[in-house]
Protein backbone atom coordinates (compact mmCIF):
# COMPACT_ATOMS: atom_id res chain seq x y z
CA UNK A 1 -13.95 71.68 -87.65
CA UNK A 2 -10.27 72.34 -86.88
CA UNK A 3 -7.86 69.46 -86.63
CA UNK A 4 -6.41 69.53 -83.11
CA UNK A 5 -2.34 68.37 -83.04
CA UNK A 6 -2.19 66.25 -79.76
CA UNK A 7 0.75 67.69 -77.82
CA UNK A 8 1.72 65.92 -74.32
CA UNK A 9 1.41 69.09 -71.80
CA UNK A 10 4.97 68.93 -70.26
CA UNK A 11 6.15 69.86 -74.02
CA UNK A 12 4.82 73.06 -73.63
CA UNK A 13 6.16 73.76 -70.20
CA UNK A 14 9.86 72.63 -71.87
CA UNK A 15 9.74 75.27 -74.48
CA UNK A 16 8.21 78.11 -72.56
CA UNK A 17 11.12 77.32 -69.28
CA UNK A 18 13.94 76.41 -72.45
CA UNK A 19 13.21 79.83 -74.04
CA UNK A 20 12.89 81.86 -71.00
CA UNK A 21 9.53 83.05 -71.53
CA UNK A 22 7.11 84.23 -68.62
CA UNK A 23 3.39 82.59 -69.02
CA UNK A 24 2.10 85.87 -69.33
CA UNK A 25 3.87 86.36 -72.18
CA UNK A 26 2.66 83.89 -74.08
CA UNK A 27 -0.68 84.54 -72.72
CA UNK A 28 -0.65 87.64 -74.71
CA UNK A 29 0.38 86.00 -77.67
CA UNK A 30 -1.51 82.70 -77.63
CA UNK A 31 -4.82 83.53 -75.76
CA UNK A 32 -5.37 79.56 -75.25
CA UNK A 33 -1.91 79.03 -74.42
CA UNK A 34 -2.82 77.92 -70.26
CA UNK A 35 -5.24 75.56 -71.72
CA UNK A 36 -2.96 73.89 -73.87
CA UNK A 37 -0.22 73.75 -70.70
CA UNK A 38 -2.64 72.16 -68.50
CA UNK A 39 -4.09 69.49 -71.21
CA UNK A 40 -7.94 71.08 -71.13
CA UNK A 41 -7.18 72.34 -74.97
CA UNK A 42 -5.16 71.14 -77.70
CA UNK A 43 -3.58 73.62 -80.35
CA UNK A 44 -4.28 73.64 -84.31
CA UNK A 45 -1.08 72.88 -86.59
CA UNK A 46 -0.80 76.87 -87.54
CA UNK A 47 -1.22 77.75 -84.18
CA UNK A 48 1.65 75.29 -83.05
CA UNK A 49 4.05 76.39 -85.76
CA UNK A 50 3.50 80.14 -84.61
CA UNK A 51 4.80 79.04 -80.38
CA UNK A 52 7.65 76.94 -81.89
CA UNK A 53 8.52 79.89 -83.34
CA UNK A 54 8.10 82.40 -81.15
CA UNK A 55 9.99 79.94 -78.57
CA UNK A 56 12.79 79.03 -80.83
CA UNK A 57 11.82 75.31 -80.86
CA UNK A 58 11.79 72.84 -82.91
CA UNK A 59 8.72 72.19 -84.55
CA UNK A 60 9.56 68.67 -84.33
CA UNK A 61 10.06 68.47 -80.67
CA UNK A 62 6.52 68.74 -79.79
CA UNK A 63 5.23 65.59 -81.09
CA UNK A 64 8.03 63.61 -78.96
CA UNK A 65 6.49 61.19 -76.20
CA UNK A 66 9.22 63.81 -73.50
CA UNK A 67 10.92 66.58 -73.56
CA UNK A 68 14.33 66.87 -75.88
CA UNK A 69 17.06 65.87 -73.99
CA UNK A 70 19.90 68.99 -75.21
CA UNK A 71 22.74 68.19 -73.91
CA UNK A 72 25.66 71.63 -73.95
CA UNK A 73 27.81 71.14 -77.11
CA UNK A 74 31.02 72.07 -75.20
CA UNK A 75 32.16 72.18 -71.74
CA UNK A 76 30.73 75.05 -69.46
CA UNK A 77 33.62 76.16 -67.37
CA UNK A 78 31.34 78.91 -65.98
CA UNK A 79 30.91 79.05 -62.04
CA UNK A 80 29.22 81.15 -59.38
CA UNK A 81 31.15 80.58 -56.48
CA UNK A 82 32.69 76.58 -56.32
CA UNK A 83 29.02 75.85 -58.43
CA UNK A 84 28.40 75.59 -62.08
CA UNK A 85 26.26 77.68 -63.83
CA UNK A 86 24.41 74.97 -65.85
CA UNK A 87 21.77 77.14 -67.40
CA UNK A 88 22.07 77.80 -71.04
CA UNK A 89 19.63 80.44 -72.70
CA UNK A 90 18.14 79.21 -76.01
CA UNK A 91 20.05 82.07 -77.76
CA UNK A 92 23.38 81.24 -76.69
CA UNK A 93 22.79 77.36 -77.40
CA UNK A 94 21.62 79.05 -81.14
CA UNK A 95 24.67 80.63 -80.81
CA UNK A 96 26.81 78.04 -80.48
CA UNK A 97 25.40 75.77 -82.66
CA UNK A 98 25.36 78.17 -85.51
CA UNK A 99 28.88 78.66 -85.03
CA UNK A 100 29.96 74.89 -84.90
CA UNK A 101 27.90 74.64 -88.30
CA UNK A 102 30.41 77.50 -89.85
CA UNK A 103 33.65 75.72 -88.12
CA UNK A 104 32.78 72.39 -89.83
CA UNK A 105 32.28 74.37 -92.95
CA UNK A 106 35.39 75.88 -92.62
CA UNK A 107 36.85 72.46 -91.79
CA UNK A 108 36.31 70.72 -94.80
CA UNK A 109 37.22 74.11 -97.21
CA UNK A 110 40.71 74.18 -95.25
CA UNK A 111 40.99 70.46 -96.36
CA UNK A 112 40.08 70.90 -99.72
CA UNK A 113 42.38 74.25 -100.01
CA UNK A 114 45.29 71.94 -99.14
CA UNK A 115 46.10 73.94 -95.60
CA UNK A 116 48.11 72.40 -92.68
CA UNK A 117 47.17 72.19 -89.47
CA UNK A 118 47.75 74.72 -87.00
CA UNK A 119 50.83 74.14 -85.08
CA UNK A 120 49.88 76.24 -82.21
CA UNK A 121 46.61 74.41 -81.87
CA UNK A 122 47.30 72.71 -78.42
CA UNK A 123 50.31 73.61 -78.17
CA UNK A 124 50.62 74.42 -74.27
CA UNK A 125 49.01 72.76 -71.21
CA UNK A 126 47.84 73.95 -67.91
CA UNK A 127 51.33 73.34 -66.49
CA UNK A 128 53.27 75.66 -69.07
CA UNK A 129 54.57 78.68 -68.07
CA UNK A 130 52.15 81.90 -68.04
CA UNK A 131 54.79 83.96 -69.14
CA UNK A 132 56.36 82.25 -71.20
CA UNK A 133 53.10 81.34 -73.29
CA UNK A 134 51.73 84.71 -73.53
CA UNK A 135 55.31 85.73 -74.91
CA UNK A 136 54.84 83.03 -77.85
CA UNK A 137 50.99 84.02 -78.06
CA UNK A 138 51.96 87.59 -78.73
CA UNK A 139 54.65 86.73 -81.06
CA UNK A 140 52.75 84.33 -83.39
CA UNK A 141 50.32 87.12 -83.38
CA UNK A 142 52.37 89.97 -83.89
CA UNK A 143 50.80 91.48 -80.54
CA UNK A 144 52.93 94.44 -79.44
CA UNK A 145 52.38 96.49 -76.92
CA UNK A 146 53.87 99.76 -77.84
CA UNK A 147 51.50 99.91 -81.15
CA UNK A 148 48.76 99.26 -79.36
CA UNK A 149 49.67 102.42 -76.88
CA UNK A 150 49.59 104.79 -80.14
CA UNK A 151 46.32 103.93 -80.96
CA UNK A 152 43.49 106.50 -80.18
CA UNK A 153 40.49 103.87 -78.71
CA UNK A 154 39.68 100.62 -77.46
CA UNK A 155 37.89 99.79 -80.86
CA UNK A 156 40.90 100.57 -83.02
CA UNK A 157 43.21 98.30 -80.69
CA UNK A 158 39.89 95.66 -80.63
CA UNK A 159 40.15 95.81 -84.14
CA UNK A 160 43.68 95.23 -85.17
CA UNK A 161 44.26 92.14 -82.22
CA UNK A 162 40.73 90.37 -84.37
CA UNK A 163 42.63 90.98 -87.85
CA UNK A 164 46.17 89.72 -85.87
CA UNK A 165 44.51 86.39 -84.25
CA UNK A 166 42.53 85.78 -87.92
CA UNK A 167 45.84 86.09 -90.09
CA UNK A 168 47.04 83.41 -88.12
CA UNK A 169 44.32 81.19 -89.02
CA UNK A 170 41.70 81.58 -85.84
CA UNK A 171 37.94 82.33 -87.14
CA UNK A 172 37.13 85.56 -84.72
CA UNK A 173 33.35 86.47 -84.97
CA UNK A 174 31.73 89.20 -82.90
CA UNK A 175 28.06 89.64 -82.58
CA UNK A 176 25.83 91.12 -79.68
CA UNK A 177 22.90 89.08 -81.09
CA UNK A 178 22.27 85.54 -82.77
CA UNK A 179 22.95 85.41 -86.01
CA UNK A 180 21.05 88.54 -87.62
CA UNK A 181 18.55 88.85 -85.47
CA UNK A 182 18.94 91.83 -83.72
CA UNK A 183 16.40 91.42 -81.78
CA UNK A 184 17.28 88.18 -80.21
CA UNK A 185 20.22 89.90 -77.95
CA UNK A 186 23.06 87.76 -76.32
CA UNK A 187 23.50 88.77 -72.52
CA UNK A 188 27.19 89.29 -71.52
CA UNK A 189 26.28 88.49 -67.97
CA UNK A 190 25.42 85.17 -69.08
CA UNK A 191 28.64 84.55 -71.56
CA UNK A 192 31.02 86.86 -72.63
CA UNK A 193 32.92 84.27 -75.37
CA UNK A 194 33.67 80.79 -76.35
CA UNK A 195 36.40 78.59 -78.02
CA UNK A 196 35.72 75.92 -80.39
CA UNK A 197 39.23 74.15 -80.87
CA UNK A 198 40.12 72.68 -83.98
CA UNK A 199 43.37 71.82 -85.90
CA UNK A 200 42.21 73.56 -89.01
CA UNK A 201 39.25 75.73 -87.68
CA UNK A 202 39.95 77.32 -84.31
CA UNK A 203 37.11 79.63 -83.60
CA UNK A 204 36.62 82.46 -80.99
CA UNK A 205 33.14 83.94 -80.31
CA UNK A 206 33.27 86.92 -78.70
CA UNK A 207 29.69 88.67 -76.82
CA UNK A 208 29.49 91.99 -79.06
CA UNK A 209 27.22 93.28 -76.66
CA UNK A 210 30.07 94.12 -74.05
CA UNK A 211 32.42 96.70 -73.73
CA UNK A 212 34.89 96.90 -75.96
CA UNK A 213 37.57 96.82 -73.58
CA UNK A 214 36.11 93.70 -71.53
CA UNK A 215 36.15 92.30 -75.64
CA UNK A 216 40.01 93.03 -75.83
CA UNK A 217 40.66 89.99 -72.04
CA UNK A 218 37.51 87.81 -73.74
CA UNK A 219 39.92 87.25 -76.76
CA UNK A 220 43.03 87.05 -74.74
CA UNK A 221 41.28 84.37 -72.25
CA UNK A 222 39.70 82.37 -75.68
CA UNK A 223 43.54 82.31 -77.22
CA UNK A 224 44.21 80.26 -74.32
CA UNK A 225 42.02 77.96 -74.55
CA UNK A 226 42.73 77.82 -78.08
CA UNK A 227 46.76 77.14 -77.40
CA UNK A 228 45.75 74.04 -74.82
CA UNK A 229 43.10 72.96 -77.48
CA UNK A 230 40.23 72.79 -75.52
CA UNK A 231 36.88 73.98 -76.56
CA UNK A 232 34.79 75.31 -73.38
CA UNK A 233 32.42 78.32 -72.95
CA UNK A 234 34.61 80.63 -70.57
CA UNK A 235 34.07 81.85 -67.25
CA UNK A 236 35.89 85.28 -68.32
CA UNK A 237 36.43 87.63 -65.22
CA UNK A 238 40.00 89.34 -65.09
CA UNK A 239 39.83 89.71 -61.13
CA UNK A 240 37.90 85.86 -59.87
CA UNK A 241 39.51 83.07 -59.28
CA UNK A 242 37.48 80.21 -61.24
CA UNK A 243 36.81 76.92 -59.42
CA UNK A 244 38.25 75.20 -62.88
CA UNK A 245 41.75 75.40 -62.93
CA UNK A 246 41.87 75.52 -67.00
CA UNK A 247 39.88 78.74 -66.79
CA UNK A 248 42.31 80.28 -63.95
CA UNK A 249 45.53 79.10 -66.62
CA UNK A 250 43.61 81.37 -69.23
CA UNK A 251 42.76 84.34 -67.22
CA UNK A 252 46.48 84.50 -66.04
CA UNK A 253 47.66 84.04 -69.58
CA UNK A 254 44.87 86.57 -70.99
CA UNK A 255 46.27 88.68 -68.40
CA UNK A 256 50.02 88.45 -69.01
CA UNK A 257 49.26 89.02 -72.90
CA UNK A 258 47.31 91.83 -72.44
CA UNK A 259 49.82 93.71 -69.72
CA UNK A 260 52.98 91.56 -69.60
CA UNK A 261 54.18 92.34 -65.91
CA UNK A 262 57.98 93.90 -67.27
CA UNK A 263 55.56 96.71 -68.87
CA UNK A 264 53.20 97.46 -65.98
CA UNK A 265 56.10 97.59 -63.60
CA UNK A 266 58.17 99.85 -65.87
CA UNK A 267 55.06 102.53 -66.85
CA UNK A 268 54.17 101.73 -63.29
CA UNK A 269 54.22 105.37 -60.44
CA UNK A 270 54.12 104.41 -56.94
CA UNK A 271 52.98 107.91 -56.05
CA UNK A 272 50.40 108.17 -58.22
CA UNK A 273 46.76 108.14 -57.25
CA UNK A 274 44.67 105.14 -58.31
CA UNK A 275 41.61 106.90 -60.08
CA UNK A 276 44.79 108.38 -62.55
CA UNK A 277 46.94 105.55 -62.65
CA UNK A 278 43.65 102.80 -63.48
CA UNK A 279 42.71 105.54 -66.22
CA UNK A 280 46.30 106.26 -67.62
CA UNK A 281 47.25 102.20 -67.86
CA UNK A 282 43.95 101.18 -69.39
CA UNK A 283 44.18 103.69 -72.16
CA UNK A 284 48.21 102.45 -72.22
CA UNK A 285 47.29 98.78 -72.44
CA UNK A 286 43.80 99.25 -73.94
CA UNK A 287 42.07 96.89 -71.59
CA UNK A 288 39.30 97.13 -68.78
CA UNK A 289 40.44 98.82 -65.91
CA UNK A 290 39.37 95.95 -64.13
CA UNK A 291 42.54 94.55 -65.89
CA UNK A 292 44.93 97.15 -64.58
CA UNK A 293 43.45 96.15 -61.39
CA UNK A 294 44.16 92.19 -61.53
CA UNK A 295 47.92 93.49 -62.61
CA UNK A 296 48.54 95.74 -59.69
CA UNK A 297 47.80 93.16 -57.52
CA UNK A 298 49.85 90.48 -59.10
CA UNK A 299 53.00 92.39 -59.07
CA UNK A 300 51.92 93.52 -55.46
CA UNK A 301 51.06 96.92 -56.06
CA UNK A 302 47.42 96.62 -54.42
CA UNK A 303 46.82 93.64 -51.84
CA UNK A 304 43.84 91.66 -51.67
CA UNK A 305 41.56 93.91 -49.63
CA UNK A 306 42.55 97.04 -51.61
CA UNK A 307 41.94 95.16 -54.73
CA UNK A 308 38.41 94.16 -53.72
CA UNK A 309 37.54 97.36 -52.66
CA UNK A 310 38.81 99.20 -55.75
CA UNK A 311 36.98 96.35 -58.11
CA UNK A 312 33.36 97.04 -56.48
CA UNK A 313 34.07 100.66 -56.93
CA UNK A 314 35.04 100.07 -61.05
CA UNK A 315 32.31 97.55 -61.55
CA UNK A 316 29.66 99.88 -60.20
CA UNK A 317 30.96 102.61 -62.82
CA UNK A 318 31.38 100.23 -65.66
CA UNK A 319 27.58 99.08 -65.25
CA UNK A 320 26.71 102.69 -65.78
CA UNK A 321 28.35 102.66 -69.13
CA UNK A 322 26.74 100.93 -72.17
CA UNK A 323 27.75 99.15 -75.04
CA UNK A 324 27.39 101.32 -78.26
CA UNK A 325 26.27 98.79 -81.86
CA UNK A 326 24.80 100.16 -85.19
CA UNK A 327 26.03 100.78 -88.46
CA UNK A 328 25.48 99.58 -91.76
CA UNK A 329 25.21 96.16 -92.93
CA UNK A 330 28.07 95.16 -94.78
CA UNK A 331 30.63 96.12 -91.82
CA UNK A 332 28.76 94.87 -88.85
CA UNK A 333 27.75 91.62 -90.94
CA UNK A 334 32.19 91.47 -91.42
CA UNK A 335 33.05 91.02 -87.97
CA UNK A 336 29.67 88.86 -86.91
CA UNK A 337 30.92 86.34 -89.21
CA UNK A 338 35.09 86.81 -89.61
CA UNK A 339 37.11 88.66 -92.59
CA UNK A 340 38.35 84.57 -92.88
CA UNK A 341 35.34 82.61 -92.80
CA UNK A 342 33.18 84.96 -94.36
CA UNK A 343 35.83 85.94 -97.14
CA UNK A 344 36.18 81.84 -97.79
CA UNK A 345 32.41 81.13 -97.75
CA UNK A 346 32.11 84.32 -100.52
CA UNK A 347 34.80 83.03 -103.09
CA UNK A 348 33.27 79.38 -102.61
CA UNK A 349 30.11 80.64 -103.32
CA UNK A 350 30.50 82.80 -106.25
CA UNK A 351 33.01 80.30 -107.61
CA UNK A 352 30.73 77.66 -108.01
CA UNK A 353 31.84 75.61 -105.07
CA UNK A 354 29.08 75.79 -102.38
CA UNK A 355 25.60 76.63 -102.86
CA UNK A 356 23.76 79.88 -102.54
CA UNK A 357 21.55 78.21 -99.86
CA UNK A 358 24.23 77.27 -97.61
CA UNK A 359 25.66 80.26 -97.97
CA UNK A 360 22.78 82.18 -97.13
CA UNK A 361 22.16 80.02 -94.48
CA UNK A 362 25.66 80.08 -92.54
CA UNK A 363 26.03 84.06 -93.39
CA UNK A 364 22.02 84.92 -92.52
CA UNK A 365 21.32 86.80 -95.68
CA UNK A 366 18.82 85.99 -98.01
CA UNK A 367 19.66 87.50 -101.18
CA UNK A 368 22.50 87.05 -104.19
CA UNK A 369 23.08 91.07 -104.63
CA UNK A 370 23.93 91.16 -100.73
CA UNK A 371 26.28 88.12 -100.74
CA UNK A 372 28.26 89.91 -103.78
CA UNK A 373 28.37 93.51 -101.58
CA UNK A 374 29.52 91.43 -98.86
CA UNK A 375 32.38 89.94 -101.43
CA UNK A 376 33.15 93.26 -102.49
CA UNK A 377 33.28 95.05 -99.06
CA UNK A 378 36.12 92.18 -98.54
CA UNK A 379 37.65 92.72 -101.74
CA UNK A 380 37.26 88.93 -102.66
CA UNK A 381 36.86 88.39 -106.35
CA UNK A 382 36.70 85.13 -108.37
């Protein structure tokens, strides 16, 4: 006979409703599973390791006496109207975690290396001037506007802001999925980024699963957050006005970095019709032209009727567009993890200094030969 692993029934309801699974679901999967939700059944050990892991669960959390109290890492600035959000899908919690496990690892090498704090680390506040803090923003980054105009696409300009904001000492990882697991994707219409502030290990995450344009304001809008040192997962949207008035500070900031108003109004033509002129100042600026949009209205260009209009119009279009992701592994595993962090955690590792299994762990590869491509793809050497 079987041993039977007693499991109180509103565990099981807690991991299917955490992970997001419908019953039927895991129905298919787990023939008994009803019985074990209503208490008629009980599940073996095997077949309890297999739902914690096709729920993303601890295995651990099912023998508690009640569900695992989880509370969100960092603050959820995210609204829907004047109300918060306050859902949080089990892959961006994985998310988040995984990436406050690679911060404190960065942490403590930062330390050891002998670095200094980050003197723009909270820096501003909420009452500083938007102008004037985008201006120092762009200069500590080295953010100008007329290179980014010469470049040919979004993902070139993407690019070269991510190597700009990680020379300066912010940890920039992109990923459309958690960790490696491509087939866990992250939903940009859930999160697009987050900031984890820290004097010696700022971090952005940025949703790789949206447009790469939308990617160019999600950095912008984390940088702020960064500059007032405050972690938070970001209600990014170029044209709302958040209910938090941190997140409205960092979408006028993202905004004024992105298209600083003396450059709109100068490439600005009054005559010019607005399908053209969104098209021609996106490409300029190399943002959304949802962006453009926000800008023509600030410097009174579009009022707030025409801007509404002309928003539901772009949206609708956007929608219709997806995301492109592939390639090979070395440079898509670059940017999931950072050229900084992930060219520190490589040098550590093959230098004797961290272990191969924390490596692997914080990087998601499981072998030595890929951890040593992955050094060499980044040029890092003993």
């Amino acid at each position: 006979m079987m041993l039977r692993v007693d499991v109180k029934p509103e565990l099981f309801r807690w991991a299917r409703e955490r992970a997001a699974i419908p019953v039927d679901a895991l129905v298919k999967r787990f023939p008994r599973y009803l019985e074990w939700e209503s208490g008629e059944k009980q599940p073996t050990l095997k077949q309890l390791e297999k739902l914690a892991r096709a729920t993303y669960a601890p295995i651990g959390s099912f023998f508690l006496s009640e569900p695992l109290d989880e509370p969100f890492p960092i603050p959820d600035m995210r609204t829907i109207g004047d109300v918060p959000v306050g859902r949080h899908s089990v892959e961006l919690r994985d998310t988040v975690y995984l990436c406050l496990q690679r911060q404190d690892w960065y942490r403590d090498y930062a330390r050891t290396e002998g670095e200094d704090p980050l003197r723009f680390v909270g820096s501003a506040t909420i009452r500083s001037d938007v102008e004037t803090t985008a201006k120092k923003i762009r200069a500590e980054l080295g953010f100008d506007v007329e290179e980014r105009r010469s470049m040919r696409t979004w993902t070139e300009a993407l690019r070269r802001f991510i190597e700009q904001a990680d020379a300066l000492g912010i940890l920039v990882m992109t990923s459309g999925f958690v960790g490696n697991h491509t087939h866990r994707r992250l939903d940009p219409e859930e999160f697009r980024g987050f900031a984890l502030s820290d004097g010696f290990a700022p971090l952005v995450f940025i949703n790789g699963s949206d447009a790469k344009a939308a990617q160019m304001f999600t950095l912008a809008h984390e940088l702020g957050h960064i500059w007032l040192g405050e972690s938070a997962l970001s209600d990014v949207d170029p044209v709302s006005a958040p209910a938090h008035e941190v997140e409205g500070w960092c979408n006028r900031v993202s905004a004024e970095i992105l298209v600083p108003r003396a450059s709109l109004i100068q490439r600005y033509r009054e005559n010019e019709d607005l399908p053209n002129l969104l098209i021609r100042l996106a490409h300029d600026f190399k943002v959304s032209t949802l962006v453009v949009l926000r800008r023509l209205h600030d410097v009174g260009a579009l009022n707030r009727e025409e801007l509404g209009l002309a928003y539901g119009r772009e949206l609708d279009r956007i929608k219709t567009i997806e995301p492109k992701s592939g390639g090979s592994f070395h440079p898509t595993l670059k940017p999931r993890v950072g050229r900084r962090f992930g060219g520190a955690i490589a040098a550590s590792t093959l230098g004797g200094r961290t272990s191969f299994s924390e490596s692997f762990r914080l990087l998601g590869i499981k072998k030595t030969s890929t951890l040593r491509a992955f050094a060499a793809s980044l040029e890092v050497g003993l």
